[in-house]
N, C-alpha and C. Protein backbone atom coordinates (compact mmCIF):
# COMPACT_ATOMS: atom_id res chain seq x y z
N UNK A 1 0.82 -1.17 0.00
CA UNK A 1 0.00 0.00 0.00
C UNK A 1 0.87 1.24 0.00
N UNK A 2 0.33 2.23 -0.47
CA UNK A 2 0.90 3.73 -0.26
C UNK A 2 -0.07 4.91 0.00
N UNK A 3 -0.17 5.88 0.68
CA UNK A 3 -0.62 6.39 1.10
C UNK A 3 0.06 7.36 1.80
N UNK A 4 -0.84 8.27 2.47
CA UNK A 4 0.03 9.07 3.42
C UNK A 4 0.13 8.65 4.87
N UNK A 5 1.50 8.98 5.54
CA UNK A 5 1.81 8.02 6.80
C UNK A 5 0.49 7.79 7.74
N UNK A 6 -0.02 9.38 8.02
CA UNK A 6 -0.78 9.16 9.06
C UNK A 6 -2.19 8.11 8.49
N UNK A 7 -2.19 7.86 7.62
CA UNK A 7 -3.31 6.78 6.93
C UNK A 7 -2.53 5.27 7.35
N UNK A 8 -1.33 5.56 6.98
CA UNK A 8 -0.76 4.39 6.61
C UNK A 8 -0.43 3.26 8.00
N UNK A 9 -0.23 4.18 9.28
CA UNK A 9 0.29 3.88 10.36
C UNK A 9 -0.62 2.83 11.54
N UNK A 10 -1.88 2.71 11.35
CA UNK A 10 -3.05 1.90 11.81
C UNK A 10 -2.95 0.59 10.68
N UNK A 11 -2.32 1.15 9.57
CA UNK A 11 -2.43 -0.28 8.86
C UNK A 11 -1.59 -1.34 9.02
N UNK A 12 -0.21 -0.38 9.00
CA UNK A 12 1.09 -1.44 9.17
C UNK A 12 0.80 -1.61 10.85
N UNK A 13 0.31 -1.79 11.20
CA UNK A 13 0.50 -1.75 13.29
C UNK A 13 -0.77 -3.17 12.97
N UNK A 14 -1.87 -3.04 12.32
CA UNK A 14 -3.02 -4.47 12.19
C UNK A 14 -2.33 -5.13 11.50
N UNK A 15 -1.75 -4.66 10.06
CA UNK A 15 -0.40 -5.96 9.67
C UNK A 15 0.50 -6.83 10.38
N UNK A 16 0.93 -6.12 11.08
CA UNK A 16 2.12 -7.04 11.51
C UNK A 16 1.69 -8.00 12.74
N UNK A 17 0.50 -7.62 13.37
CA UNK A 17 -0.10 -8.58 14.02
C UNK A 17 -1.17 -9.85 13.32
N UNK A 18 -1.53 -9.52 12.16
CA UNK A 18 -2.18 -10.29 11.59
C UNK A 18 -0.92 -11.45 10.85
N UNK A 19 -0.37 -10.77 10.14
CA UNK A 19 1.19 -11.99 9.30
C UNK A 19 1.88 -12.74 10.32
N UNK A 20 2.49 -12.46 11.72
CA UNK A 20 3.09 -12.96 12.28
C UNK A 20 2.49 -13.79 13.48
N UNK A 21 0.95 -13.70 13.40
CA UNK A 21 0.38 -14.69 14.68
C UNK A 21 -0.52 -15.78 13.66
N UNK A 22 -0.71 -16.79 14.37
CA UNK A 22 -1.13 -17.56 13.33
C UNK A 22 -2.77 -18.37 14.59
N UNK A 23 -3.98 -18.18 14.57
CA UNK A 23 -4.46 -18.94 15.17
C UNK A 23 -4.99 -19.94 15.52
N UNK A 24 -4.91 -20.52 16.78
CA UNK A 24 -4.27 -21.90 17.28
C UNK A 24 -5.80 -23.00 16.26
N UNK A 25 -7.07 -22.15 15.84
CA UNK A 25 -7.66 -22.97 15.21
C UNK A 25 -7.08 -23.14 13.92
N UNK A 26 -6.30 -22.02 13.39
CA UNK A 26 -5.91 -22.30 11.76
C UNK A 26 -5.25 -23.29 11.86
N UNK A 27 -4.02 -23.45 13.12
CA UNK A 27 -2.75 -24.49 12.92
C UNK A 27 -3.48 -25.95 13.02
N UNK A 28 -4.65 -25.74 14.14
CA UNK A 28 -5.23 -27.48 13.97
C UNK A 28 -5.65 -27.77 12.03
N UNK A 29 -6.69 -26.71 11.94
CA UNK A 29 -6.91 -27.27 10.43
C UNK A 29 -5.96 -27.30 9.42
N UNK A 30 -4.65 -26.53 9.59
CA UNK A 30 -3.54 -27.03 8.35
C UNK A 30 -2.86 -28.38 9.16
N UNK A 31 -2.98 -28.70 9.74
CA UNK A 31 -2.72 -30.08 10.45
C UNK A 31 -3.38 -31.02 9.70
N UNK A 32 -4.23 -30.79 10.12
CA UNK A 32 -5.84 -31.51 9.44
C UNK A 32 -5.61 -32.35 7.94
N UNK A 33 -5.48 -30.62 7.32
CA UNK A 33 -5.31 -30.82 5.87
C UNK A 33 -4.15 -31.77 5.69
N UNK A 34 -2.86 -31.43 6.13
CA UNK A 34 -1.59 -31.93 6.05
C UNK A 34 -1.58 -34.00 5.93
N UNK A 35 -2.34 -33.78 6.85
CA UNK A 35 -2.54 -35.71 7.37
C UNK A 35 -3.53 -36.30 6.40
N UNK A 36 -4.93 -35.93 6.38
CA UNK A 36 -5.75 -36.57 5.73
C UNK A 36 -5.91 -36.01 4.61
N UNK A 37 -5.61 -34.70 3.99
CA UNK A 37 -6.05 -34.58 2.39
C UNK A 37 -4.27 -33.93 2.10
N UNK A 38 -3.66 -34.69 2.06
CA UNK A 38 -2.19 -34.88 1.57
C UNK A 38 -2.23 -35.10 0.09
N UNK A 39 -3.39 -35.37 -0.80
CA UNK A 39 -3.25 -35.50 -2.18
C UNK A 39 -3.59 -34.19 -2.90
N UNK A 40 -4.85 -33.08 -2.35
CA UNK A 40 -4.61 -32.38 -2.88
C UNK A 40 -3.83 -31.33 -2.59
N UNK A 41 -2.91 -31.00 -1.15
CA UNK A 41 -1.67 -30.02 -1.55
C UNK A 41 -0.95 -30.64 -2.65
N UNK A 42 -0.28 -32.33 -2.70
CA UNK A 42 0.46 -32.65 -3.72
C UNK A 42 0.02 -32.08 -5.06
N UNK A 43 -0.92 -32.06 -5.59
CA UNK A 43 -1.50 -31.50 -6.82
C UNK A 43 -1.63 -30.19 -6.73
N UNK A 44 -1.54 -29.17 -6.01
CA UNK A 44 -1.97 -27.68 -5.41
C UNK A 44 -0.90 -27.04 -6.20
N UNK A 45 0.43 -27.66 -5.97
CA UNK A 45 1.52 -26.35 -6.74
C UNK A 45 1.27 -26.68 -8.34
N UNK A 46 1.02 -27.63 -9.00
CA UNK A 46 1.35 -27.95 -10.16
C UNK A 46 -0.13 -27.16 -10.98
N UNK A 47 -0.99 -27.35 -10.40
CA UNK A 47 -2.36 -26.60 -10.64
C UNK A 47 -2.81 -25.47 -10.95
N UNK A 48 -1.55 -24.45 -9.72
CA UNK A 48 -1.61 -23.09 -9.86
C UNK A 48 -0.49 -22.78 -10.70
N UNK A 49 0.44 -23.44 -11.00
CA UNK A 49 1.49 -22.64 -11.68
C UNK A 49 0.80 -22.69 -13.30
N UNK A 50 -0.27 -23.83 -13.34
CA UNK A 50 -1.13 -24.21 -14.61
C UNK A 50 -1.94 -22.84 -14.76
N UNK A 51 -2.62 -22.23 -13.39
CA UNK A 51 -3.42 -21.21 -13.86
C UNK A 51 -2.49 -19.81 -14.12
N UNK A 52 -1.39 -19.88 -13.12
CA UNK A 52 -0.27 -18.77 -13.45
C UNK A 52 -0.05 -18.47 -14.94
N UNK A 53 0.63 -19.56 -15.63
CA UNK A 53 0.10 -19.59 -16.95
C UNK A 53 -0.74 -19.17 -18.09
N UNK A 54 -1.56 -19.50 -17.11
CA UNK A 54 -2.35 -19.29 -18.58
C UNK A 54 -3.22 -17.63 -18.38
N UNK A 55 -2.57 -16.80 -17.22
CA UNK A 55 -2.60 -15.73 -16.90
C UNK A 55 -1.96 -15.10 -17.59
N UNK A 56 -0.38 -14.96 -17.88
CA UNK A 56 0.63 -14.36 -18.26
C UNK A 56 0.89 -14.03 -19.24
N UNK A 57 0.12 -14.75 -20.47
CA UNK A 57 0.47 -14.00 -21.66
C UNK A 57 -0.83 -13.24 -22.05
N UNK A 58 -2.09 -13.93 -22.00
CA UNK A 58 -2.79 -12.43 -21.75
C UNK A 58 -2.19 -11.44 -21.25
N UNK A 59 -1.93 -11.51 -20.11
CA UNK A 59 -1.43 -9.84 -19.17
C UNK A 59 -0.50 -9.46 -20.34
N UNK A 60 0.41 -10.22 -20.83
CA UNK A 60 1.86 -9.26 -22.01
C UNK A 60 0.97 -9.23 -23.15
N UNK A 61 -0.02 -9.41 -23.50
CA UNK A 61 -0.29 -8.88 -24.43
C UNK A 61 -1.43 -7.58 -24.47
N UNK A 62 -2.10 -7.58 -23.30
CA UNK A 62 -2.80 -6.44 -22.78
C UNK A 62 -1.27 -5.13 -22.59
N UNK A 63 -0.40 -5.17 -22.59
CA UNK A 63 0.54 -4.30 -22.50
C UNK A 63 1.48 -4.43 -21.17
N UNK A 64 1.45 -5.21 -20.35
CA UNK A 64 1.69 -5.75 -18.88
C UNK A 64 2.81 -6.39 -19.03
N UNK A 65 4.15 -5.44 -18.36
CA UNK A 65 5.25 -6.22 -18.12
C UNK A 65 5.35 -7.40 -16.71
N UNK A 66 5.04 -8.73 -17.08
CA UNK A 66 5.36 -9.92 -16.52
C UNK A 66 6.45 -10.48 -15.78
N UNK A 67 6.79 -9.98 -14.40
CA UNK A 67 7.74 -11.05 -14.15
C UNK A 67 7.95 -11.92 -13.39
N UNK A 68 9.24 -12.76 -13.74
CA UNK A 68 9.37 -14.10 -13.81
C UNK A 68 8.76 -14.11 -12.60
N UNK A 69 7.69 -15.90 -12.83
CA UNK A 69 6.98 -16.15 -11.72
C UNK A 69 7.41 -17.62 -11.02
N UNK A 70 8.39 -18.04 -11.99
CA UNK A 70 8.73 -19.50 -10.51
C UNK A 70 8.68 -19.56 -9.66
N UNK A 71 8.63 -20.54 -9.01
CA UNK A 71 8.31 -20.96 -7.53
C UNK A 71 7.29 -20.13 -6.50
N UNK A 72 6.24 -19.16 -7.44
CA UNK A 72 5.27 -18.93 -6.61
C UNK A 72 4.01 -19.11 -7.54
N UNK A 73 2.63 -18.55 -6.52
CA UNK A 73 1.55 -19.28 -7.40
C UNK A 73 0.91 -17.88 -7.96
N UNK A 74 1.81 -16.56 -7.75
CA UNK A 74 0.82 -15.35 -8.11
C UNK A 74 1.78 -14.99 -9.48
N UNK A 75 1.66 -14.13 -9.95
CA UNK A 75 2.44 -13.24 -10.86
C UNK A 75 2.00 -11.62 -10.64
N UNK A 76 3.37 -10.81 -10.85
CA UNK A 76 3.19 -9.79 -10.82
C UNK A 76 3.65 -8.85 -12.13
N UNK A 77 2.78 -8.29 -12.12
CA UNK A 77 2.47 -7.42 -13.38
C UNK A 77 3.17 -5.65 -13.35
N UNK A 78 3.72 -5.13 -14.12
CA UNK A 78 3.92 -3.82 -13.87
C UNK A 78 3.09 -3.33 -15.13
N UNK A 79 2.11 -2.17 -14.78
CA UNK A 79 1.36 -1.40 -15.48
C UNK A 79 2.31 -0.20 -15.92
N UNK A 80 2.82 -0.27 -15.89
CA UNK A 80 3.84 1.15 -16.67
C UNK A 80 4.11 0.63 -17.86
């Protein structure tokens, strides 16, 4: 985000408590997931890098500089 500080300063202060605590119900259910549906994370990266794909050259051809997106499941675009 950008903005002006005094906007900005309530945001980064709920950020950094939201990214760095994790709660104790989320950790049971990625547990959860981890043990009994272990087939579809296995399929999860290969899936999204499928939809990454087929994102990316649309975006370069709408005028959208693309870059390189390995090893994650988003891509980022520069509009300039």
């Amino acid at each position: 985000m950008t903005g002006p500080s005094h906007l900005l300063a309530p945001v980064i202060k709920a950020h950094q408590f939201l990214v760095f605590t994790v709660p104790s119900n989320l950790q049971r259910a990625v547990a959860h997931g981890l043990k009994n549906e272990a087939n579809f994370y296995r399929q999860l990266g290969e899936q999204l890098s499928k939809k990454r794909a087929l994102l990316e050259q649309p975006l370069r051809e709408l005028g959208f500089n693309v870059l390189p997106g390995e090893g994650a499941y988003f891509l980022v675009a520069d509009s300039r």
